[in-house]
Protein backbone atom coordinates (compact mmCIF):
# COMPACT_ATOMS: atom_id res chain seq x y z
CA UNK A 1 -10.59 30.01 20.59
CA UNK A 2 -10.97 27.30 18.36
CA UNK A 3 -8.50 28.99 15.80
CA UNK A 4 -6.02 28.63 18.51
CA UNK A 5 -6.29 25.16 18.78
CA UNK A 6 -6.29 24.03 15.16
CA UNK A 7 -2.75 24.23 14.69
CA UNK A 8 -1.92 22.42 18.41
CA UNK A 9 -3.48 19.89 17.31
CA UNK A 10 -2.53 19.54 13.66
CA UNK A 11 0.98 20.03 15.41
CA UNK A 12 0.39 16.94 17.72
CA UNK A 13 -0.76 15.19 14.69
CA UNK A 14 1.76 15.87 12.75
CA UNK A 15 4.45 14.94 15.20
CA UNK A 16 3.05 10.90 15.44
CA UNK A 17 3.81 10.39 12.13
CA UNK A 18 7.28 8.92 11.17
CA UNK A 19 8.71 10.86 8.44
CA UNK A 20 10.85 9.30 5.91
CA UNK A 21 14.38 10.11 3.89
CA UNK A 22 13.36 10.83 0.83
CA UNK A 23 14.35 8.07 -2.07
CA UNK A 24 16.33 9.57 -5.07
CA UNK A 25 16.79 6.57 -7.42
CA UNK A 26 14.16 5.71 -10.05
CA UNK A 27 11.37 2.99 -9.09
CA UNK A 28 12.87 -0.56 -9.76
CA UNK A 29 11.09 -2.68 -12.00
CA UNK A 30 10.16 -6.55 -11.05
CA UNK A 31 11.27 -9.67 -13.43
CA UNK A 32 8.76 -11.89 -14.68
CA UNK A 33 8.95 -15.69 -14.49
CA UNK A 34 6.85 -15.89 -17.82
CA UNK A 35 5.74 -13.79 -20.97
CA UNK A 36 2.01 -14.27 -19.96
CA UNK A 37 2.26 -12.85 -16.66
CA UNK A 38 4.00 -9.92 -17.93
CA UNK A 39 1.25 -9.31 -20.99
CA UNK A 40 -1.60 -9.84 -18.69
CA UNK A 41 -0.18 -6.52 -16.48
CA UNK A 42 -2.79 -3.64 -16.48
CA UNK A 43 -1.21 -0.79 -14.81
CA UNK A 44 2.24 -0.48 -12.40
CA UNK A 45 1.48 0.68 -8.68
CA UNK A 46 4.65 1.94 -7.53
CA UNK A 47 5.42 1.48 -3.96
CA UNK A 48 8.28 2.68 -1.31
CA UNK A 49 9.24 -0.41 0.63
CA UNK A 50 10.57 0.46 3.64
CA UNK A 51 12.11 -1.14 6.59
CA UNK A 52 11.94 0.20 10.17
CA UNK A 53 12.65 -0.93 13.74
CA UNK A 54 11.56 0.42 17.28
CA UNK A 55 13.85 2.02 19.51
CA UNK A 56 11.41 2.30 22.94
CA UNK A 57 8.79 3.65 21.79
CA UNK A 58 10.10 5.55 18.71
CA UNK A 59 10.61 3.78 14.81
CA UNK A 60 13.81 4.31 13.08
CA UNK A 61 13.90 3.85 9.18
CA UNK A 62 16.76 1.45 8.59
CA UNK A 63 18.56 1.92 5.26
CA UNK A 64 19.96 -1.36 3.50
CA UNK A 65 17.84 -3.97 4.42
CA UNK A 66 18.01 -6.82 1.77
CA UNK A 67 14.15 -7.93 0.46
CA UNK A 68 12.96 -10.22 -1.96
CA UNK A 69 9.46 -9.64 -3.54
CA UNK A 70 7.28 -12.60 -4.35
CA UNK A 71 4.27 -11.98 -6.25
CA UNK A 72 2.23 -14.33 -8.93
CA UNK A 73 4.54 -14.58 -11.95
CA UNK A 74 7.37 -11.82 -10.91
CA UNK A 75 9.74 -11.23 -8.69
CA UNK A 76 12.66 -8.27 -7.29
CA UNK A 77 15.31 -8.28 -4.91
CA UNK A 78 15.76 -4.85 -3.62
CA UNK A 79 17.43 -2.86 -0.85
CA UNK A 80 15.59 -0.73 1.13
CA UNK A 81 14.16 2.24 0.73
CA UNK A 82 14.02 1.58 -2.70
CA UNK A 83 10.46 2.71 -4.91
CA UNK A 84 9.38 -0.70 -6.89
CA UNK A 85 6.69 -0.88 -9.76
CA UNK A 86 4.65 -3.59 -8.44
CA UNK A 87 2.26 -5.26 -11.72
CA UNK A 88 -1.43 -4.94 -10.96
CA UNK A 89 -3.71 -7.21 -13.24
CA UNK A 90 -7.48 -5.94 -13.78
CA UNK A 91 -10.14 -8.68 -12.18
CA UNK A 92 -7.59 -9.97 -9.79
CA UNK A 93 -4.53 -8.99 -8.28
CA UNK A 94 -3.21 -11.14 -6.13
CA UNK A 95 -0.97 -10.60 -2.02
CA UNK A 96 2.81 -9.92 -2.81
CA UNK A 97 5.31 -11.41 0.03
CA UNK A 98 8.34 -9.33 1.04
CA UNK A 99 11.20 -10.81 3.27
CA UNK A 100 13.39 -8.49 4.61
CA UNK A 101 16.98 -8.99 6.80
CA UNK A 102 19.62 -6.24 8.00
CA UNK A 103 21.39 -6.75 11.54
CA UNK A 104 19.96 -9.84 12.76
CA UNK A 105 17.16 -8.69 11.90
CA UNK A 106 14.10 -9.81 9.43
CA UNK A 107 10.54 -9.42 8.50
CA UNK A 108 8.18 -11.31 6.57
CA UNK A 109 4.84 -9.80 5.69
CA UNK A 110 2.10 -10.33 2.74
CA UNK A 111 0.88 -6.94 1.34
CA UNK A 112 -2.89 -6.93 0.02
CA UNK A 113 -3.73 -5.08 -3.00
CA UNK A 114 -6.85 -2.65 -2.62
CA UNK A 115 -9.85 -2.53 -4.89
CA UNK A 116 -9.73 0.80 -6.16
CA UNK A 117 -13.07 0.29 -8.35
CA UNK A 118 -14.51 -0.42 -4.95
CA UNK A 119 -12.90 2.22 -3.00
CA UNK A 120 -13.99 5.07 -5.29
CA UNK A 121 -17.24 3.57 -5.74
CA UNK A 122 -17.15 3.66 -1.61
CA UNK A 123 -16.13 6.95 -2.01
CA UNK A 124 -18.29 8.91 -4.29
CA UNK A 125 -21.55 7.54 -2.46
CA UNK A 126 -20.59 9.02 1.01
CA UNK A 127 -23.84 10.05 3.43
CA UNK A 128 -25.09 13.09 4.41
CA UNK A 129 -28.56 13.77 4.96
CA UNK A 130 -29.22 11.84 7.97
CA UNK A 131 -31.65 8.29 7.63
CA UNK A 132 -32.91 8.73 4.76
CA UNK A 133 -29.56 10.02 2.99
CA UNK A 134 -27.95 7.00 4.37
CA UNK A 135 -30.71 4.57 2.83
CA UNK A 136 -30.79 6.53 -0.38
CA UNK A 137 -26.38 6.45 -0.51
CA UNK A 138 -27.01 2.40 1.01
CA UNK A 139 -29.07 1.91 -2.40
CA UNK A 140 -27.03 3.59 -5.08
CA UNK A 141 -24.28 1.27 -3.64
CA UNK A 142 -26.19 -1.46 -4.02
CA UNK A 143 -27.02 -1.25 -7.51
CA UNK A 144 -23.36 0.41 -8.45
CA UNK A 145 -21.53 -2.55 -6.86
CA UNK A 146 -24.12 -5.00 -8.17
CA UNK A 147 -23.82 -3.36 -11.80
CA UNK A 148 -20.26 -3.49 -11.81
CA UNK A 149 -18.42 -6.37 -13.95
CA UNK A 150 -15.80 -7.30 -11.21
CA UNK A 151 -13.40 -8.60 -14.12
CA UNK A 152 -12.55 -5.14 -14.71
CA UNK A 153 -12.09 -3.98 -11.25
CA UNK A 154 -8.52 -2.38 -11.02
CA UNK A 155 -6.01 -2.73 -8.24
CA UNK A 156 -3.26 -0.85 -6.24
CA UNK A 157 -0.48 -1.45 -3.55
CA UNK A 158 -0.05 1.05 -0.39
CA UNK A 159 2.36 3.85 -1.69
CA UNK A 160 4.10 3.50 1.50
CA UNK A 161 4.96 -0.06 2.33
CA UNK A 162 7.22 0.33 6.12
CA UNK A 163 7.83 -3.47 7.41
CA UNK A 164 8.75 -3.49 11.01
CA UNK A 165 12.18 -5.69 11.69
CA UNK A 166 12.57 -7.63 14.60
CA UNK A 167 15.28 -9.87 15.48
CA UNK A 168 15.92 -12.87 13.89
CA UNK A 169 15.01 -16.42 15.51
């Protein structure tokens, strides 16, 4: 019974999420405003930006949007979908702002980095075991996040950045 309904529901699953053209043209690199933000760079997280708009109650990826990226010491003006390196700096990365317009229409949103040194840490000390696995995880998180030096934390951007248009005011 139940290996009947395994692939319903992966089905059903599968069918909520929007699926994307895929993007053929190399990731697009950002311009810094000064050598020192450029040397301080750790790694590149390389991000699709996306635009999309809702038709009822169905999203429709629409090609050639016009964005600027603003982050601390760089920026890009791309057209959407377009893959962009976006600089990550270890310690501290900071929001990047994209504005988008096609059609009347535009976005504004601020994307958040993640902490990946937290994230892993997060996810290498999941629980099992019940109460006392949870207290003994609860503890080795403790002292992991406590022993960490946060100035060497690194930093990522979603892989998949979709900003929803609406029209324009």
């Amino acid at each position: 019974m139940i290996r009947n309904i395994l692939p319903i529901a992966f089905a059903v699953t599968v069918s909520g999420c929007m699926s994307y053209a895929p993007i053929e043209t190399p990731p697009q690199k950002v311009a810094f405003s000064s050598q020192t933000a450029q040397t301080n760079v750790d790694s590149y997280s390389t991000s699709a930006i996306r635009t999309i708009r809702e038709e009822g109650r169905k999203k429709v990826e629409v090609k050639g949007a016009a964005c600027k990226i603003r982050g601390t010491g760089y920026s890009a003006r791309v057209i959407t979908p377009k893959l962009v390196e976006l600089p990550t700096y270890r310690g501290k990365t900071d929001p990047v702002q994209i504005s988008c317009n096609a059609g009347g229409m535009s976005v504004v949103e601020t994307v958040e980095p993640r902490n990946e040194t937290l994230a892993r840490i997060q996810a290498a000390q999941s629980s099992g075991g019940g109460l006392v696995g949870a207290l003994a995880v609860a503890f080795v998180k403790g002292v992991a996040q406590s022993t960490r030096d946060p100035s060497k934390d690194e930093f990522a951007y979603r892989s998949e950045i979709a900003l929803k248009l609406s029209e324009s005011q």
